[in-house]
C-alpha atoms as a PDB file:
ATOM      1  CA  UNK A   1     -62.525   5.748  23.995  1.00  0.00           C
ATOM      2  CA  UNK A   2     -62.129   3.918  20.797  1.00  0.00           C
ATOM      3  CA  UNK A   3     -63.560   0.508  20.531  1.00  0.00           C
ATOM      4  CA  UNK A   4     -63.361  -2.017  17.588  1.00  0.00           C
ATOM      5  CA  UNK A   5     -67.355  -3.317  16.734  1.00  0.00           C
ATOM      6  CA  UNK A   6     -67.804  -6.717  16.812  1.00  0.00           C
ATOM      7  CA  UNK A   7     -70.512  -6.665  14.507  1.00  0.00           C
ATOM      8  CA  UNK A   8     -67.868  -5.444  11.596  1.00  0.00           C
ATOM      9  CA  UNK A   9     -64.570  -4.441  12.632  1.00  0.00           C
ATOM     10  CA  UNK A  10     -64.823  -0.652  12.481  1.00  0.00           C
ATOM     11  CA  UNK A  11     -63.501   1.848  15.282  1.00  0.00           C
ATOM     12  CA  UNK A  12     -65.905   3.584  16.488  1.00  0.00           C
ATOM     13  CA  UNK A  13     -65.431   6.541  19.207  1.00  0.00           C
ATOM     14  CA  UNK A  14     -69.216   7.982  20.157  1.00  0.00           C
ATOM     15  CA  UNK A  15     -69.817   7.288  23.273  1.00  0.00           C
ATOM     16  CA  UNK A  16     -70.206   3.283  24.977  1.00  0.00           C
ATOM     17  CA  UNK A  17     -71.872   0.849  27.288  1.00  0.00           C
ATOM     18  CA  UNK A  18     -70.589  -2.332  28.939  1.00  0.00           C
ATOM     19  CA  UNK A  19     -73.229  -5.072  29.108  1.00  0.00           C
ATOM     20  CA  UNK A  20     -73.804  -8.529  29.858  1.00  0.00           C
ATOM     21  CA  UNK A  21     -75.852 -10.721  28.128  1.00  0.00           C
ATOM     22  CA  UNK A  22     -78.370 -13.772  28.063  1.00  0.00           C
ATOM     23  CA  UNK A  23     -78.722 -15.172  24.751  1.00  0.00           C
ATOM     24  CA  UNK A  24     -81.890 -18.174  24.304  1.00  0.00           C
ATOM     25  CA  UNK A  25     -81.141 -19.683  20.602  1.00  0.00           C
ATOM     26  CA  UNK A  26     -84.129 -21.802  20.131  1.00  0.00           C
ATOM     27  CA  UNK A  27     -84.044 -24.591  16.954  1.00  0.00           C
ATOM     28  CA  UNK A  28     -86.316 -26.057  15.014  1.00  0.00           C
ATOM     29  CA  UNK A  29     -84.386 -29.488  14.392  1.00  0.00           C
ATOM     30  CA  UNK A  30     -81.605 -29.069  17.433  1.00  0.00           C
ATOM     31  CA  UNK A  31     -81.867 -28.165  20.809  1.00  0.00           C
ATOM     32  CA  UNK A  32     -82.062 -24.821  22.417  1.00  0.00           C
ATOM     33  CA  UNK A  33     -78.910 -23.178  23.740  1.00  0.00           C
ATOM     34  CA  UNK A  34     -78.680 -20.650  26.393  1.00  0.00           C
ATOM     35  CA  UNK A  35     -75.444 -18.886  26.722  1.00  0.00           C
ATOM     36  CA  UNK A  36     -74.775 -15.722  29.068  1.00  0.00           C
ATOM     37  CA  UNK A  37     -71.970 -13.417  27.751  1.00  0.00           C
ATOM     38  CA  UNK A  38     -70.284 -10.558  29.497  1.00  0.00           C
ATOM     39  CA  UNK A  39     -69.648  -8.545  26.415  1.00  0.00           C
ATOM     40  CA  UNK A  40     -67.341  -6.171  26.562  1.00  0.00           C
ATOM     41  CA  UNK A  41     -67.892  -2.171  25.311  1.00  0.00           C
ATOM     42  CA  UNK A  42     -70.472  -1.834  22.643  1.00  0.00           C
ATOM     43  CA  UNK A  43     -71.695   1.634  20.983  1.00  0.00           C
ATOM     44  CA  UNK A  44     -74.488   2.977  23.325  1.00  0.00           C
ATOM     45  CA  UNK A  45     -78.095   3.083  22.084  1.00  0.00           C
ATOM     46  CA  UNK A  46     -79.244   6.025  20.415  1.00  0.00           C
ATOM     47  CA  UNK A  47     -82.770   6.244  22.318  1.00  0.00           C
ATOM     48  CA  UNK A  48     -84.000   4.026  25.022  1.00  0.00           C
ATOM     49  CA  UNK A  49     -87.214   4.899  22.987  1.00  0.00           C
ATOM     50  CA  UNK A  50     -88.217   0.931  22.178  1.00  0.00           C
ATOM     51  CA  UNK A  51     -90.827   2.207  19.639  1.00  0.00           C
ATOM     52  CA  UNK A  52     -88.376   3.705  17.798  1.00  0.00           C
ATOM     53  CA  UNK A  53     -86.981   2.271  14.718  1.00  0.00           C
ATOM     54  CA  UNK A  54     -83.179   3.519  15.813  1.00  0.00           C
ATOM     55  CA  UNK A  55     -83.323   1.251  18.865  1.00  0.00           C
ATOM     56  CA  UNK A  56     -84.147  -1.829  16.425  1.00  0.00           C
ATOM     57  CA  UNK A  57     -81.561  -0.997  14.145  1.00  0.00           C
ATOM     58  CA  UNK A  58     -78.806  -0.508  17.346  1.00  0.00           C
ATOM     59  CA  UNK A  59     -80.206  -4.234  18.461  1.00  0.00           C
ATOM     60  CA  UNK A  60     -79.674  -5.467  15.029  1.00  0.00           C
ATOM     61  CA  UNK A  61     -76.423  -4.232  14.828  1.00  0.00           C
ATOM     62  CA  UNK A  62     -74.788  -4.772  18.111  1.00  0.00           C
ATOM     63  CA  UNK A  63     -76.640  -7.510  19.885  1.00  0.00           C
ATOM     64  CA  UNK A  64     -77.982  -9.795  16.983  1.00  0.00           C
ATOM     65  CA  UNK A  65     -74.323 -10.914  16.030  1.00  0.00           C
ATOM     66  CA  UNK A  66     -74.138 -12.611  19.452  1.00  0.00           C
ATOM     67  CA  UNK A  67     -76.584 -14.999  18.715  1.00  0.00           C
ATOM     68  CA  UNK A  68     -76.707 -18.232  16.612  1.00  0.00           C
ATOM     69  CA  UNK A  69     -74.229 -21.427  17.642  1.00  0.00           C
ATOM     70  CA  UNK A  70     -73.910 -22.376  14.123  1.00  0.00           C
ATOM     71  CA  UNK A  71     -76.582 -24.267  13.117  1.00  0.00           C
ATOM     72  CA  UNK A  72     -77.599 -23.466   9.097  1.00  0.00           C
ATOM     73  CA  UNK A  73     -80.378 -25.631   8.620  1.00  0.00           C
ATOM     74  CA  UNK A  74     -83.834 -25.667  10.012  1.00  0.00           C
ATOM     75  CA  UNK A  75     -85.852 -22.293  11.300  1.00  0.00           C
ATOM     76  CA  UNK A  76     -83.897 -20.530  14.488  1.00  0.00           C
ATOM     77  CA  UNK A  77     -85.215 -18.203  17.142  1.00  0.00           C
ATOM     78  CA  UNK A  78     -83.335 -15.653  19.214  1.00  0.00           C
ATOM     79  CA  UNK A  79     -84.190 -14.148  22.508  1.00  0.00           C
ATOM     80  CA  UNK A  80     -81.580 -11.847  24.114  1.00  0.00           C
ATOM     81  CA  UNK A  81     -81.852 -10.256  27.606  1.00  0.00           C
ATOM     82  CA  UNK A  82     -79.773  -7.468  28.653  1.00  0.00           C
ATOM     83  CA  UNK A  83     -78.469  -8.481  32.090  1.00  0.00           C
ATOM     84  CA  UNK A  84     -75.880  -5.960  33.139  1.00  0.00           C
ATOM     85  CA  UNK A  85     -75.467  -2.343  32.227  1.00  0.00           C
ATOM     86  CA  UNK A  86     -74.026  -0.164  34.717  1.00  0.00           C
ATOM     87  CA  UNK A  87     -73.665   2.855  32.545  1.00  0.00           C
ATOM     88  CA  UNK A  88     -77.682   2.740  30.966  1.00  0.00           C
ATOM     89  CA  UNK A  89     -79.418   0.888  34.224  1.00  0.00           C
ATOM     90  CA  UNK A  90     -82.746   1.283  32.011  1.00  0.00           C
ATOM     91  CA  UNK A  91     -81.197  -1.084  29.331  1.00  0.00           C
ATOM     92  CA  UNK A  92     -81.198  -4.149  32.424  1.00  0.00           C
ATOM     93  CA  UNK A  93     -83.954  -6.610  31.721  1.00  0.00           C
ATOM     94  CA  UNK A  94     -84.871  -5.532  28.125  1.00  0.00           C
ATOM     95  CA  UNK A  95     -85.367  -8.449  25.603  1.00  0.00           C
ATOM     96  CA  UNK A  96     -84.611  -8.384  22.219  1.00  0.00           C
ATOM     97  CA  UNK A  97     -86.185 -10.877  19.746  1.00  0.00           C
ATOM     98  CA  UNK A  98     -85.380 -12.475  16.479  1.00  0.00           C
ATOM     99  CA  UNK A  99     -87.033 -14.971  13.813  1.00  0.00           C
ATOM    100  CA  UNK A 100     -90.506 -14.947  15.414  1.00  0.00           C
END
């Protein structure tokens, strides 16, 4: 199946994974949002390996551009849980982390 990326509006047609997401953006001079996303088809990860450096560069691709609410000033941290995943069950519960 051929899916457009959100992360920069390419088709792509290797294979896919539906998953849901919870998203914690934390601010340094606003509050923190929480926001849970049911994301539609995404690329699947290359490896589940999380020492691997293709597994941080799939999360930085295809899971960092769902984070942020806007906010341009002032030091942000991102925390993103994979909630659903029906087609990679091992990808449920992994957290992916940004700005620390």
């Amino acid at each position: 199946m051929t899916v457009t990326l959100h992360s920069t509006g390419a088709r792509y047609d290797g294979p896919t994974v539906s998953v849901s997401l919870e998203v914690v953006n934390t601010y340094e001079l606003y509050e923190t949002v929480t926001t849970r996303l049911r994301i539609g088809l995404i690329p699947a990860p290359p490896t589940l390996d999380e020492d691997a450096d293709a597994y941080h560069e799939w999360a930085d691709e295809h899971i960092l551009c769902f984070t942020g609410v806007g906010h341009t000033d002032g030091d942000s941290w991102y925390d993103v849980t994979i909630t659903e995943c029906p087609e990679q069950v091992l990808l449920v519960g992994r957290t992916f982390e940004w700005g620390y």
